[in-house]
N, C-alpha and C. Protein backbone atom coordinates (compact mmCIF):
# COMPACT_ATOMS: atom_id res chain seq x y z
N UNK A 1 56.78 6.90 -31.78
CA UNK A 1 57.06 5.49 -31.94
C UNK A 1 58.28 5.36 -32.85
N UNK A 2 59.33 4.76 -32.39
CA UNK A 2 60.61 4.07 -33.20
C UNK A 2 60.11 3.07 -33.46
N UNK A 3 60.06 2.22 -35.53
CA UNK A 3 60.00 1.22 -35.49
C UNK A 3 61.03 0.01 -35.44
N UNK A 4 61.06 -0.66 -35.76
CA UNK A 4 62.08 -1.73 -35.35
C UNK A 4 63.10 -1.48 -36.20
N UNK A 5 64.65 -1.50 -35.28
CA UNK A 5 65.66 -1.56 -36.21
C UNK A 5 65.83 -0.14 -36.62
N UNK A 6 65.25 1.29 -35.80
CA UNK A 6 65.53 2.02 -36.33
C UNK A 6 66.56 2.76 -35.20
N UNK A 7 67.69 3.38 -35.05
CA UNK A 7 67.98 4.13 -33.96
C UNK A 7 68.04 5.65 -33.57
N UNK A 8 67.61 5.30 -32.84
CA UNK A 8 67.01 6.84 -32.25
C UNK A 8 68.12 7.84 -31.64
N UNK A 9 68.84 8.61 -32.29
CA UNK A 9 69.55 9.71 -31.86
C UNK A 9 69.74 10.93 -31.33
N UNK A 10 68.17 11.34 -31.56
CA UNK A 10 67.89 13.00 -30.61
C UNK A 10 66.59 12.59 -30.12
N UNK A 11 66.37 13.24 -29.14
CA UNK A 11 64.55 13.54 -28.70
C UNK A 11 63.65 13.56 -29.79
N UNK A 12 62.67 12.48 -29.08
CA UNK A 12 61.49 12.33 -30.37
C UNK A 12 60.15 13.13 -30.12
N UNK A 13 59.17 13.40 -31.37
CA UNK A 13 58.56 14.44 -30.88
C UNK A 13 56.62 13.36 -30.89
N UNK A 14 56.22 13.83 -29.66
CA UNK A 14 55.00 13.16 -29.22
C UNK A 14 54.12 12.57 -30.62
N UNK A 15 53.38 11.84 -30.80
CA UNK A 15 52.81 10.92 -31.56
C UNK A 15 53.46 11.26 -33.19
N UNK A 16 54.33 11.24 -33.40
CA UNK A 16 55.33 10.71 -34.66
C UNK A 16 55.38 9.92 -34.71
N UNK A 17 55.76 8.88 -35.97
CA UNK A 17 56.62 8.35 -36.04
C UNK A 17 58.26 8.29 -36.46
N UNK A 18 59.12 7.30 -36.01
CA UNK A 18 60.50 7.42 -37.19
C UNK A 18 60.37 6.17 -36.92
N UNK A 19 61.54 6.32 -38.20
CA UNK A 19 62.02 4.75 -39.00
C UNK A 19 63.87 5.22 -39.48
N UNK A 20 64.47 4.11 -39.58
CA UNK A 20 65.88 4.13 -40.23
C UNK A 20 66.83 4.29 -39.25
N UNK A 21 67.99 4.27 -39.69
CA UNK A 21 69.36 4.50 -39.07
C UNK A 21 70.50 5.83 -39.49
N UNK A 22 70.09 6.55 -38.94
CA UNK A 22 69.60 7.09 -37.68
C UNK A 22 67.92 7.42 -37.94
N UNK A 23 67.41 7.70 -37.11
CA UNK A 23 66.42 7.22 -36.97
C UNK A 23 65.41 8.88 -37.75
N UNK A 24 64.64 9.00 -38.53
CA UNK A 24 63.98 10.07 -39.13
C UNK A 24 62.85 10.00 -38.97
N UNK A 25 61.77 11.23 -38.80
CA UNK A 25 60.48 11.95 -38.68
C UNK A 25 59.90 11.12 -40.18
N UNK A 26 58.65 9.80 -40.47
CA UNK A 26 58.14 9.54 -41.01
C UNK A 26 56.59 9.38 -40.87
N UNK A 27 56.43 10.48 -40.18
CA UNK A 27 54.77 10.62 -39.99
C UNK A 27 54.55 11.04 -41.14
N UNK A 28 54.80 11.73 -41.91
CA UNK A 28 53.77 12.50 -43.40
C UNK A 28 53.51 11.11 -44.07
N UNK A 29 54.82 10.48 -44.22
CA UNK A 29 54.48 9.03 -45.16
C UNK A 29 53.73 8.29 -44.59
N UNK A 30 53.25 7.95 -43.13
CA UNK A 30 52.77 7.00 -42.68
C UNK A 30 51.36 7.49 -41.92
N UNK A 31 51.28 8.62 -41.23
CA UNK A 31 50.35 9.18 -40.41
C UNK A 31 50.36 9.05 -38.84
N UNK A 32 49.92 9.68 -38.09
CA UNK A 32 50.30 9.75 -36.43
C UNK A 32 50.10 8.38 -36.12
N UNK A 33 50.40 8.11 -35.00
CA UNK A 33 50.06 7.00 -34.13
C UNK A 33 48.82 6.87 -33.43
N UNK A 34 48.06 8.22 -33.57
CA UNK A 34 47.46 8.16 -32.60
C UNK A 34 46.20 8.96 -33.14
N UNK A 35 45.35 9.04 -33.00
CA UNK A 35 44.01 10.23 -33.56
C UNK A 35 43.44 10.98 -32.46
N UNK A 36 43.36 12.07 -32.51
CA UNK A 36 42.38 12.75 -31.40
C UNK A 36 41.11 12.80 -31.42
N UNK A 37 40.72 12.46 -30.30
CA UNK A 37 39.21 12.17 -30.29
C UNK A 37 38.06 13.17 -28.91
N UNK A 38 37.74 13.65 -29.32
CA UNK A 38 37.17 14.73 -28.13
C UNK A 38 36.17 13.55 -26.94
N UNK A 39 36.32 14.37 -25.91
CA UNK A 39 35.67 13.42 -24.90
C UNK A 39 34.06 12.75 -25.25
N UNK A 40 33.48 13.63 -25.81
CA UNK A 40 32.18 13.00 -25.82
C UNK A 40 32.23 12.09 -26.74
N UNK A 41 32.86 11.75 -27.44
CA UNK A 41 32.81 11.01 -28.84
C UNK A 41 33.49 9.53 -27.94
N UNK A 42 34.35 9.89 -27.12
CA UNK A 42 35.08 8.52 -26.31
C UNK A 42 34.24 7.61 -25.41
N UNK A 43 32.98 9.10 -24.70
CA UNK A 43 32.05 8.40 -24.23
C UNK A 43 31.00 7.98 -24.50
N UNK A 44 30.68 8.37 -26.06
CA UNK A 44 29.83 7.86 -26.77
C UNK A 44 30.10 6.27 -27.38
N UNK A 45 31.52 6.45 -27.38
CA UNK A 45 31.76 4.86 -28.14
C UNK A 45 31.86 3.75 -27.31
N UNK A 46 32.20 4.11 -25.70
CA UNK A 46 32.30 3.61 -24.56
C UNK A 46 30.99 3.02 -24.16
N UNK A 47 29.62 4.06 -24.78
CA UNK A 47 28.74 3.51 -24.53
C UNK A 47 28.08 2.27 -25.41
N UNK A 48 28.34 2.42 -26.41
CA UNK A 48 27.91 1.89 -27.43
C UNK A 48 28.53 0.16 -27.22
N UNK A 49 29.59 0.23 -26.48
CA UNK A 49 30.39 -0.89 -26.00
C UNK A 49 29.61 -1.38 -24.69
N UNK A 50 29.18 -0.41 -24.11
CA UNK A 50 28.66 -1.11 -22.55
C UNK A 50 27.12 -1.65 -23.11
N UNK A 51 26.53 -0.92 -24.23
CA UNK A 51 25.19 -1.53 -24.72
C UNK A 51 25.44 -3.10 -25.13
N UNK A 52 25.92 -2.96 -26.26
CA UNK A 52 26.50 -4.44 -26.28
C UNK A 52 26.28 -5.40 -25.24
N UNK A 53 26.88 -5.11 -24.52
CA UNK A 53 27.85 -6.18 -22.69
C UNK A 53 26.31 -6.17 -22.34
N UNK A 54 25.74 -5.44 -22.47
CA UNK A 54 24.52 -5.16 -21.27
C UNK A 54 23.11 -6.20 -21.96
N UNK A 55 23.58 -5.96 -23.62
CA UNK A 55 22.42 -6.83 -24.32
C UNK A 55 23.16 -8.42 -24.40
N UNK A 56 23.74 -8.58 -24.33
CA UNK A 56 24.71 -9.87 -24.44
C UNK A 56 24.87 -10.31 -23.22
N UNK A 57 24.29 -9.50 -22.05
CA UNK A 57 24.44 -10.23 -20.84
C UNK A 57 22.94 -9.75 -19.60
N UNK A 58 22.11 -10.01 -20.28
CA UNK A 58 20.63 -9.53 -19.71
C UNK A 58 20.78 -9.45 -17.85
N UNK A 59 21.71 -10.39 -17.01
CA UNK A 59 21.29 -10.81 -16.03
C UNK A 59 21.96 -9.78 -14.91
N UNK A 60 22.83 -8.95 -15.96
CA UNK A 60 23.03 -7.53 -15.35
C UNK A 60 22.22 -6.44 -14.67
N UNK A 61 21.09 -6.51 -15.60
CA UNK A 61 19.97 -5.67 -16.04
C UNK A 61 20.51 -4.36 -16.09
N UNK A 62 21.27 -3.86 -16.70
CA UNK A 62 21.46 -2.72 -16.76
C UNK A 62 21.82 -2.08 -15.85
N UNK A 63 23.02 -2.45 -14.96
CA UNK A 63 23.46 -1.64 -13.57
C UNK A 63 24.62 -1.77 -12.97
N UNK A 64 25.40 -0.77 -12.44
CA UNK A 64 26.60 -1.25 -11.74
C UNK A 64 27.54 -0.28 -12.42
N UNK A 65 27.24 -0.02 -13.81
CA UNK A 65 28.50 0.59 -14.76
C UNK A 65 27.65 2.02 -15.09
N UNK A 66 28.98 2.80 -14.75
CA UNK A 66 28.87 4.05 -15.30
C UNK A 66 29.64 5.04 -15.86
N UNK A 67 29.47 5.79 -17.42
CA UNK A 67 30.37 6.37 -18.00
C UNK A 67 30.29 7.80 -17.80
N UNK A 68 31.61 8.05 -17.34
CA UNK A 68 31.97 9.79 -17.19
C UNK A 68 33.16 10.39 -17.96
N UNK A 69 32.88 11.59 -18.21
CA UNK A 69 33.68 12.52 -18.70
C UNK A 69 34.72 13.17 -18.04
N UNK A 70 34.55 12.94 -16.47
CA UNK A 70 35.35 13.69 -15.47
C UNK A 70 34.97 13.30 -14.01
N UNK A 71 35.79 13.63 -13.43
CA UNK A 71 35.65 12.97 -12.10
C UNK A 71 34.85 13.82 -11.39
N UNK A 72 34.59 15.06 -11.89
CA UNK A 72 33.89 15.82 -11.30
C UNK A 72 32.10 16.06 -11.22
N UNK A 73 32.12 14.63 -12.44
CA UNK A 73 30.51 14.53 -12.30
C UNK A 73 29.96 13.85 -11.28
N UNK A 74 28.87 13.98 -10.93
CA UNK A 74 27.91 13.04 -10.47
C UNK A 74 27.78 12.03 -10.64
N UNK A 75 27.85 10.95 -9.53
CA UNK A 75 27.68 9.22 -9.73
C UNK A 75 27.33 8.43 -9.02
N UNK A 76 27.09 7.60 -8.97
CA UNK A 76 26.48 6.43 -8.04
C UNK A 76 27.54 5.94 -7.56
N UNK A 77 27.52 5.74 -5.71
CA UNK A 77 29.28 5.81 -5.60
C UNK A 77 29.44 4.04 -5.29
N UNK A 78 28.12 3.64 -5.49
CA UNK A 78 28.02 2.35 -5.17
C UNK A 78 28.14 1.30 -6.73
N UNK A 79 27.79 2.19 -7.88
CA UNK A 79 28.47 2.05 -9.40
C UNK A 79 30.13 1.77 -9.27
N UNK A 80 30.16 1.49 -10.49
CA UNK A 80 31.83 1.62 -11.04
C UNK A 80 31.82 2.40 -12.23
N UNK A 81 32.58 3.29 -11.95
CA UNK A 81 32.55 4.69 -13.02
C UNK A 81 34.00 4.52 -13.85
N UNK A 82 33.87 4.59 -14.89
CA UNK A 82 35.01 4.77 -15.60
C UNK A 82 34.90 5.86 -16.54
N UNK A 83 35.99 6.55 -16.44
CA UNK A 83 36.64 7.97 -16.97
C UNK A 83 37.05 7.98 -18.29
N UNK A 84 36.41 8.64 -19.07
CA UNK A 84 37.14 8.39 -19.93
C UNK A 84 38.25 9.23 -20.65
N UNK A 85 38.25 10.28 -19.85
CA UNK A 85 38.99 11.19 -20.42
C UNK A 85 40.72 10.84 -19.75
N UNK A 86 40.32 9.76 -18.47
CA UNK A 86 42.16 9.48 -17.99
C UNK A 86 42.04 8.14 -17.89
N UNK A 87 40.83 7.15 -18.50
CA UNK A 87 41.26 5.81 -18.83
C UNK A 87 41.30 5.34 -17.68
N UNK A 88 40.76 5.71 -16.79
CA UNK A 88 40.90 5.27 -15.43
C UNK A 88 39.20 4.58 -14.92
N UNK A 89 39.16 4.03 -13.95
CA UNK A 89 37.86 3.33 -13.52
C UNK A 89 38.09 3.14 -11.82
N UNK A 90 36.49 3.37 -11.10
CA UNK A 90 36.89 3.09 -9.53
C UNK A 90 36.62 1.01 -9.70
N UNK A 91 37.84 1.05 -8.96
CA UNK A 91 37.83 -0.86 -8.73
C UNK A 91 36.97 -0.84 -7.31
N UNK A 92 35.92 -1.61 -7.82
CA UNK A 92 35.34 -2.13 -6.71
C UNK A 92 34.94 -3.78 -6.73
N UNK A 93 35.58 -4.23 -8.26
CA UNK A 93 35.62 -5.55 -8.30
C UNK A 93 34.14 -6.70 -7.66
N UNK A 94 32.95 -5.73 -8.18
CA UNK A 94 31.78 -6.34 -8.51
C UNK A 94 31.78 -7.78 -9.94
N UNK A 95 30.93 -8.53 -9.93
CA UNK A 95 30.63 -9.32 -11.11
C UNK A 95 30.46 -8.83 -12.30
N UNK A 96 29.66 -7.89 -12.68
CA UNK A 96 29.00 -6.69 -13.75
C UNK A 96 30.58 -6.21 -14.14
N UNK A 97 31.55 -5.63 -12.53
CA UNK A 97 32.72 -4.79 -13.66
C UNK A 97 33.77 -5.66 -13.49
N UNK A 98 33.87 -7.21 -13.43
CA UNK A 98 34.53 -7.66 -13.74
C UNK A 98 34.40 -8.39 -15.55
N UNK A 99 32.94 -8.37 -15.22
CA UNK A 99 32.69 -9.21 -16.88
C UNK A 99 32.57 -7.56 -17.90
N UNK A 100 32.40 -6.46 -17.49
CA UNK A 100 32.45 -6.01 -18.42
C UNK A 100 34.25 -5.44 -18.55
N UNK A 101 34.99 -5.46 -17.82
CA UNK A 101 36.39 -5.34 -17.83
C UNK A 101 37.05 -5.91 -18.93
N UNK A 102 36.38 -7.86 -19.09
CA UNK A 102 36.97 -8.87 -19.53
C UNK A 102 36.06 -8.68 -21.12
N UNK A 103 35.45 -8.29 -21.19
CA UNK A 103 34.47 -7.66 -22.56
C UNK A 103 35.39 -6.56 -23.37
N UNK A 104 35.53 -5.84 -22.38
CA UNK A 104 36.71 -4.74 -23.52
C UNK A 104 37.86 -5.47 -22.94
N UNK A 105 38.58 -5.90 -23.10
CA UNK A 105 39.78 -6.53 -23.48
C UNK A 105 39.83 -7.10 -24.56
N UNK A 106 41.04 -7.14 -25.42
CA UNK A 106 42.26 -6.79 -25.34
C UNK A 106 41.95 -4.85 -25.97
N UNK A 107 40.78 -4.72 -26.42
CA UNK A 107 40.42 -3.72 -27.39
C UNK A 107 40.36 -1.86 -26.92
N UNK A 108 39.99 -2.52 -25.52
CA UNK A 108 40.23 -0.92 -24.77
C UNK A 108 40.75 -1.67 -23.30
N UNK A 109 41.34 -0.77 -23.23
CA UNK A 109 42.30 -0.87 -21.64
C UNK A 109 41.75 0.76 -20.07
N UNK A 110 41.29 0.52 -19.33
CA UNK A 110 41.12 1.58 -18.12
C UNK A 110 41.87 0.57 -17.24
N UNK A 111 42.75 1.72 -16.48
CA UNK A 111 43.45 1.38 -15.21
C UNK A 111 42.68 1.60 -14.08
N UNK A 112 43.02 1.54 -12.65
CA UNK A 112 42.09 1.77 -11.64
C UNK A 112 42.66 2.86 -11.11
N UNK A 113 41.74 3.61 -10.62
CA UNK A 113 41.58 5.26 -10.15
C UNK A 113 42.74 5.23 -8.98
């Protein structure tokens, strides 16, 4: 990330930051952009988000949405599965994964598969 007003003169290096003119490596002062987070922990928090949606919206009953680690698991193909390891989700543009779509917004973002 370049912040504002800073210019960027050589190749920048993946989740850094710089700042200034010309533009300098200020991650130690500031910290990454970004944190790594191992998959299960993404789909643990993913869930913890669909509990929510699911108690805040009873008339769901608990169905339609499903969280994976990989595309290579097992799923209900008649579900909407979202990935969490590529942020991706199958669009099948049900009620359930449209309101839970509009639930994580602006806060988490999945694109469609």
């Amino acid at each position: 990330m370049a912040l504002v007003g800073s210019v960027v003169t050589k190749d920048m290096e993946p989740n850094h930051i710089y700042a200034g003119v010309p533009a300098q490596d200020v991650t130690g002062k500031m910290g990454t952009q970004f944190e790594h987070v191992p998959i299960e922990e993404k789909r643990e928090r993913l869930g913890v988000l669909l509990r929510r949606f699911y108690d805040a919206r009873p008339q769901f009953n608990h169905e339609g949405i499903e969280i994976l680690g990989s595309w290579d698991e097992a799923h209900d193909p008649e579900a909407t599965a979202f990935n969490v390891a590529t942020r991706t989700y199958t669009k099948r543009l049900t009620q359930v994964e449209v309101a839970f779509m509009r639930f994580l917004l602006p806060t988490v973002k999945f694109y469609p598969a």
